[in-house]
N, C-alpha and C. Protein backbone atom coordinates (compact mmCIF):
# COMPACT_ATOMS: atom_id res chain seq x y z
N UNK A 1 12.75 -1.37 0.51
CA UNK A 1 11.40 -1.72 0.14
C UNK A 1 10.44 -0.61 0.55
N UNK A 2 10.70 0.01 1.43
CA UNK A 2 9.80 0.86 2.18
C UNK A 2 9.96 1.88 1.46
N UNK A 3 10.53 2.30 0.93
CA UNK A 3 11.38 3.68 -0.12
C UNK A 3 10.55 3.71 -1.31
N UNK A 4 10.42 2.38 -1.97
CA UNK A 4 9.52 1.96 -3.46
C UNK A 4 8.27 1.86 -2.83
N UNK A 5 7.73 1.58 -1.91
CA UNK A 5 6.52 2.18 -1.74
C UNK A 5 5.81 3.30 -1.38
N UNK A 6 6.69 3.62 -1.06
CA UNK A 6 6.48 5.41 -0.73
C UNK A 6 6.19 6.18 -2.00
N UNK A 7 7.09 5.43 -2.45
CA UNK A 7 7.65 6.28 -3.62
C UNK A 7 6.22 6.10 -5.09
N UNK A 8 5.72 5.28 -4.61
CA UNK A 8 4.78 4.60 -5.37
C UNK A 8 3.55 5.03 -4.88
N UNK A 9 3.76 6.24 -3.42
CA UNK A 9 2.25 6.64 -2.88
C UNK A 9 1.47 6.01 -2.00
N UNK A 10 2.07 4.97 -1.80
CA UNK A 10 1.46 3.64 -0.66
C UNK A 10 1.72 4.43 1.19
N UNK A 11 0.93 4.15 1.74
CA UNK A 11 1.17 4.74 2.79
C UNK A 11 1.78 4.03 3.89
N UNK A 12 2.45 4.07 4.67
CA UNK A 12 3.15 3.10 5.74
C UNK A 12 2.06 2.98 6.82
N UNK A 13 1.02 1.98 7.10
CA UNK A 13 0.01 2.02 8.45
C UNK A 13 1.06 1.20 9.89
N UNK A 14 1.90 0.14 9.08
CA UNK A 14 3.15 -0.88 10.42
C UNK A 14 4.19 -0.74 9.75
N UNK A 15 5.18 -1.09 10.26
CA UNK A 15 6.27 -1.37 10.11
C UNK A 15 6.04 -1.93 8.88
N UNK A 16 5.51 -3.20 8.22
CA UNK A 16 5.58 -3.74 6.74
C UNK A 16 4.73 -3.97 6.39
N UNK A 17 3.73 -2.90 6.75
CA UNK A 17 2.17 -2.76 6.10
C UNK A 17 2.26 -1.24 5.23
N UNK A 18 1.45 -1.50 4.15
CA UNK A 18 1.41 -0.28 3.33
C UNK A 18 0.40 0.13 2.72
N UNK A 19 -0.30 0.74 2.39
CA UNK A 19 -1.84 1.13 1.83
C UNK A 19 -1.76 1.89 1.13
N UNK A 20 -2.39 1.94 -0.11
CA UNK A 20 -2.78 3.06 -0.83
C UNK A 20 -4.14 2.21 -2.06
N UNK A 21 -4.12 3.37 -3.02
CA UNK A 21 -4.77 3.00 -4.09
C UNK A 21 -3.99 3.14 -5.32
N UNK A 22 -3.83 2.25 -6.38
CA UNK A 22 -2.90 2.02 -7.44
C UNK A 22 -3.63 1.07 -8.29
N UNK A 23 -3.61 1.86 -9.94
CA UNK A 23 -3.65 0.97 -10.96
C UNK A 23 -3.50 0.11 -11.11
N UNK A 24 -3.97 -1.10 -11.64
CA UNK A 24 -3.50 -2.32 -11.93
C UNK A 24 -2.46 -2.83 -12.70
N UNK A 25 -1.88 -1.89 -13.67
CA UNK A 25 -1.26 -1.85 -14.66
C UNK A 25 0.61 -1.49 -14.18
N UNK A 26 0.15 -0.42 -12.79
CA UNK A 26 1.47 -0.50 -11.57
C UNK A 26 1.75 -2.01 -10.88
N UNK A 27 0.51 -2.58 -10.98
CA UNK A 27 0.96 -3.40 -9.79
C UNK A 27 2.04 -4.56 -10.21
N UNK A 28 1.54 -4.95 -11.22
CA UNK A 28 2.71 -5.91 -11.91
C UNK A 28 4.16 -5.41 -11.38
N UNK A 29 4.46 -3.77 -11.96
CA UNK A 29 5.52 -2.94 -11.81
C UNK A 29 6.00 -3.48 -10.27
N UNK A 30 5.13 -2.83 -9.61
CA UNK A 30 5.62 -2.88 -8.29
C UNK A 30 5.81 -4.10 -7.70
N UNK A 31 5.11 -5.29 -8.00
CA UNK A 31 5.57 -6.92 -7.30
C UNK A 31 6.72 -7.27 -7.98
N UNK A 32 6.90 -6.67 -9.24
CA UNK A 32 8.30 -7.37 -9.83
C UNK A 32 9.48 -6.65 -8.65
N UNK A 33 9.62 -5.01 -8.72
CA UNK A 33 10.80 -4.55 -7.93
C UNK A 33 10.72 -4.87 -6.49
N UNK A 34 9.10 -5.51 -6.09
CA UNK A 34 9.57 -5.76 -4.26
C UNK A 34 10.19 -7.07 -4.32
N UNK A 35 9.75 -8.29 -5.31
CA UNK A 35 10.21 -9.27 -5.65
C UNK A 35 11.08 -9.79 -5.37
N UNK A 36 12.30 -8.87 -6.00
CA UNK A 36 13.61 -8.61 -6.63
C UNK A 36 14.07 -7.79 -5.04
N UNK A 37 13.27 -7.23 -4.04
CA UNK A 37 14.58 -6.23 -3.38
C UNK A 37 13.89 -7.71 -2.06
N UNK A 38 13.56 -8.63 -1.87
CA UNK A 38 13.36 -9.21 -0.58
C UNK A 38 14.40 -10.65 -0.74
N UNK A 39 14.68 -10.93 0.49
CA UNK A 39 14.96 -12.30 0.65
C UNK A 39 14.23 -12.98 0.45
N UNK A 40 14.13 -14.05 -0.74
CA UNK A 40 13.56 -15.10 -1.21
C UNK A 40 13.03 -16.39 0.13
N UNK A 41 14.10 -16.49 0.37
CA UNK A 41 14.25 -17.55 1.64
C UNK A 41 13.65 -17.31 2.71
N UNK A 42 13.72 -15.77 2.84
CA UNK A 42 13.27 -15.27 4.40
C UNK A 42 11.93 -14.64 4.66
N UNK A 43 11.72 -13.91 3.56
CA UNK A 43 10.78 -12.98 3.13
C UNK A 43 9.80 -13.02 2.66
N UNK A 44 8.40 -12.57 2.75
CA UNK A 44 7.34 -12.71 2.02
C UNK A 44 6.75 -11.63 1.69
N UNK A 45 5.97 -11.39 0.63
CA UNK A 45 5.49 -10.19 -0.18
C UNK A 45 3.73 -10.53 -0.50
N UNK A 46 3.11 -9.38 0.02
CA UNK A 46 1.65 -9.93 -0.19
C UNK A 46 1.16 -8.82 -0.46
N UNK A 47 0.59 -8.68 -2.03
CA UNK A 47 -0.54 -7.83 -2.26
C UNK A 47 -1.37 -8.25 -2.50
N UNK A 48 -2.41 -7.44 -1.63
CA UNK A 48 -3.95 -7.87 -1.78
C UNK A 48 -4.51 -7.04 -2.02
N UNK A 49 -5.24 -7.07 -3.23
CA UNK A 49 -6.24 -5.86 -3.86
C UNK A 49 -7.17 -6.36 -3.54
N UNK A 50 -8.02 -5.21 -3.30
CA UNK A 50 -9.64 -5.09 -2.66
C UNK A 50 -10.04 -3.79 -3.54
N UNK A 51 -11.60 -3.86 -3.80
CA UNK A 51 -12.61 -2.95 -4.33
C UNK A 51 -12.49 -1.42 -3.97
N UNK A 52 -12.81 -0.55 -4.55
CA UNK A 52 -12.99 0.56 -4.17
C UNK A 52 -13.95 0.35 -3.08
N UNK A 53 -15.25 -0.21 -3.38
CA UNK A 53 -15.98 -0.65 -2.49
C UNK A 53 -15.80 -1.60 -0.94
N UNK A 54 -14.97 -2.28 -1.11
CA UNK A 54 -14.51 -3.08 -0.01
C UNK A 54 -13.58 -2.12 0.86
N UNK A 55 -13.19 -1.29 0.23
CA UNK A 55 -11.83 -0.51 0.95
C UNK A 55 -13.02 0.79 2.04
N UNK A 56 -14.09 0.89 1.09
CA UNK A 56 -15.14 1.78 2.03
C UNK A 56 -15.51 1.14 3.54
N UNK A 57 -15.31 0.01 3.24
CA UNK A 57 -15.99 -0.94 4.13
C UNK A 57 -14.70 -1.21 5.63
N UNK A 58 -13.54 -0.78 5.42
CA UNK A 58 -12.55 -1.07 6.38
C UNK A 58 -12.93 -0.25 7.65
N UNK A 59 -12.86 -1.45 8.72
CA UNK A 59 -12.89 -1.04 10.04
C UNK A 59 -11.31 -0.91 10.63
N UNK A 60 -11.28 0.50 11.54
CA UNK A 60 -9.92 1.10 12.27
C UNK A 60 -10.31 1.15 13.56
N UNK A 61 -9.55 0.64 14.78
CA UNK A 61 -9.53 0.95 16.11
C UNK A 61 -8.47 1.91 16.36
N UNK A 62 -8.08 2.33 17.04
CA UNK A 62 -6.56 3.03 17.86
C UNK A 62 -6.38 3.82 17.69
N UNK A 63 -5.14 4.30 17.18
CA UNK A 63 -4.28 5.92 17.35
C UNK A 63 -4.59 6.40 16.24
N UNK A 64 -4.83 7.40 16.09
CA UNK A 64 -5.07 8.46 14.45
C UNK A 64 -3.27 8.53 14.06
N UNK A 65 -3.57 8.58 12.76
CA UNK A 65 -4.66 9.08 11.95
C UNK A 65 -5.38 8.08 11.07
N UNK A 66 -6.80 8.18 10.67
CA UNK A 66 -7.88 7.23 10.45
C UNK A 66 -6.59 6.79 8.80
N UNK A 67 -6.59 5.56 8.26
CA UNK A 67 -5.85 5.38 7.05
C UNK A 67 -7.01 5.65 6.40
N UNK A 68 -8.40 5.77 6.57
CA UNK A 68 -9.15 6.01 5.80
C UNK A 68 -9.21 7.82 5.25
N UNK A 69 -9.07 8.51 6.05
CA UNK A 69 -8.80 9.88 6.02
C UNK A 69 -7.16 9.99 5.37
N UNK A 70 -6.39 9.38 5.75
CA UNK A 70 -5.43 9.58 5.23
C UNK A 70 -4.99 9.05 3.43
N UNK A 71 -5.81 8.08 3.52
CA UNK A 71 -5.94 7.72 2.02
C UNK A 71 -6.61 8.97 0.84
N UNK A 72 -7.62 9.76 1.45
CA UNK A 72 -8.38 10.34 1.03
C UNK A 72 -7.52 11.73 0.84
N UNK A 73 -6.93 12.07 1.44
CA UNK A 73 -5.86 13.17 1.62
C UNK A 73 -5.70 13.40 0.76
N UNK A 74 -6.15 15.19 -0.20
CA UNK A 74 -5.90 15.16 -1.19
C UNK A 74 -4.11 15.91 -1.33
N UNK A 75 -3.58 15.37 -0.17
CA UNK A 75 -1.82 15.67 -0.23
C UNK A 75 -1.36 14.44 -0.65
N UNK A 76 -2.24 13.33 -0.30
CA UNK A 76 -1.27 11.84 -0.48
C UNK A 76 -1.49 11.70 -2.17
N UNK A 77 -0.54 11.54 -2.91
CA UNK A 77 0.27 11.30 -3.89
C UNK A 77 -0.44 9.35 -4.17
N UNK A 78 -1.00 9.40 -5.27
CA UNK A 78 -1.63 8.40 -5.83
C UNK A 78 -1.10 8.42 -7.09
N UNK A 79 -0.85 6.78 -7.45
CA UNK A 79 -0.82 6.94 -9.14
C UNK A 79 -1.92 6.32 -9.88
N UNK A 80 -2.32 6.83 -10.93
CA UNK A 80 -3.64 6.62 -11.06
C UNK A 80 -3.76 6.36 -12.85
């Protein structure tokens, strides 16, 4: 799972947290194959889209690097 989101440009912030920015037109794409790679029984899958605007708005405490800077990274790989 962690592989298809990478792979998809999403950034790893935890262990099964992932961030990025992605089309809407991916996202279908991408809930069908995490869908399909989790334990039904065991597992849960949650995307939550938020605004360009709302995503301005995220507060970070702790260790760098900011996900806000890192989102912005014009190295991080977005599909768009």
């Amino acid at each position: 799972m962690a592989k298809r989101c990478k792979y998809y440009g999403l950034i790893r912030v935890q262990k099964s947290v992932f961030l990025g920015q992605i089309k809407a037109k991916w996202l279908k794409i991408i809930h069908g194959e995490l869908t399909n790679t989790i334990n039904q029984r065991t597992d849960r899958l949650f995307i939550v889209p938020i605004s360009p605007s709302q995503f301005k708005r995220v507060l970070q405490s702790g260790a760098p690097p900011s996900i806000l800077q890192s989102v912005a990274d014009k190295k991080t790989r977005f599909i768009d």
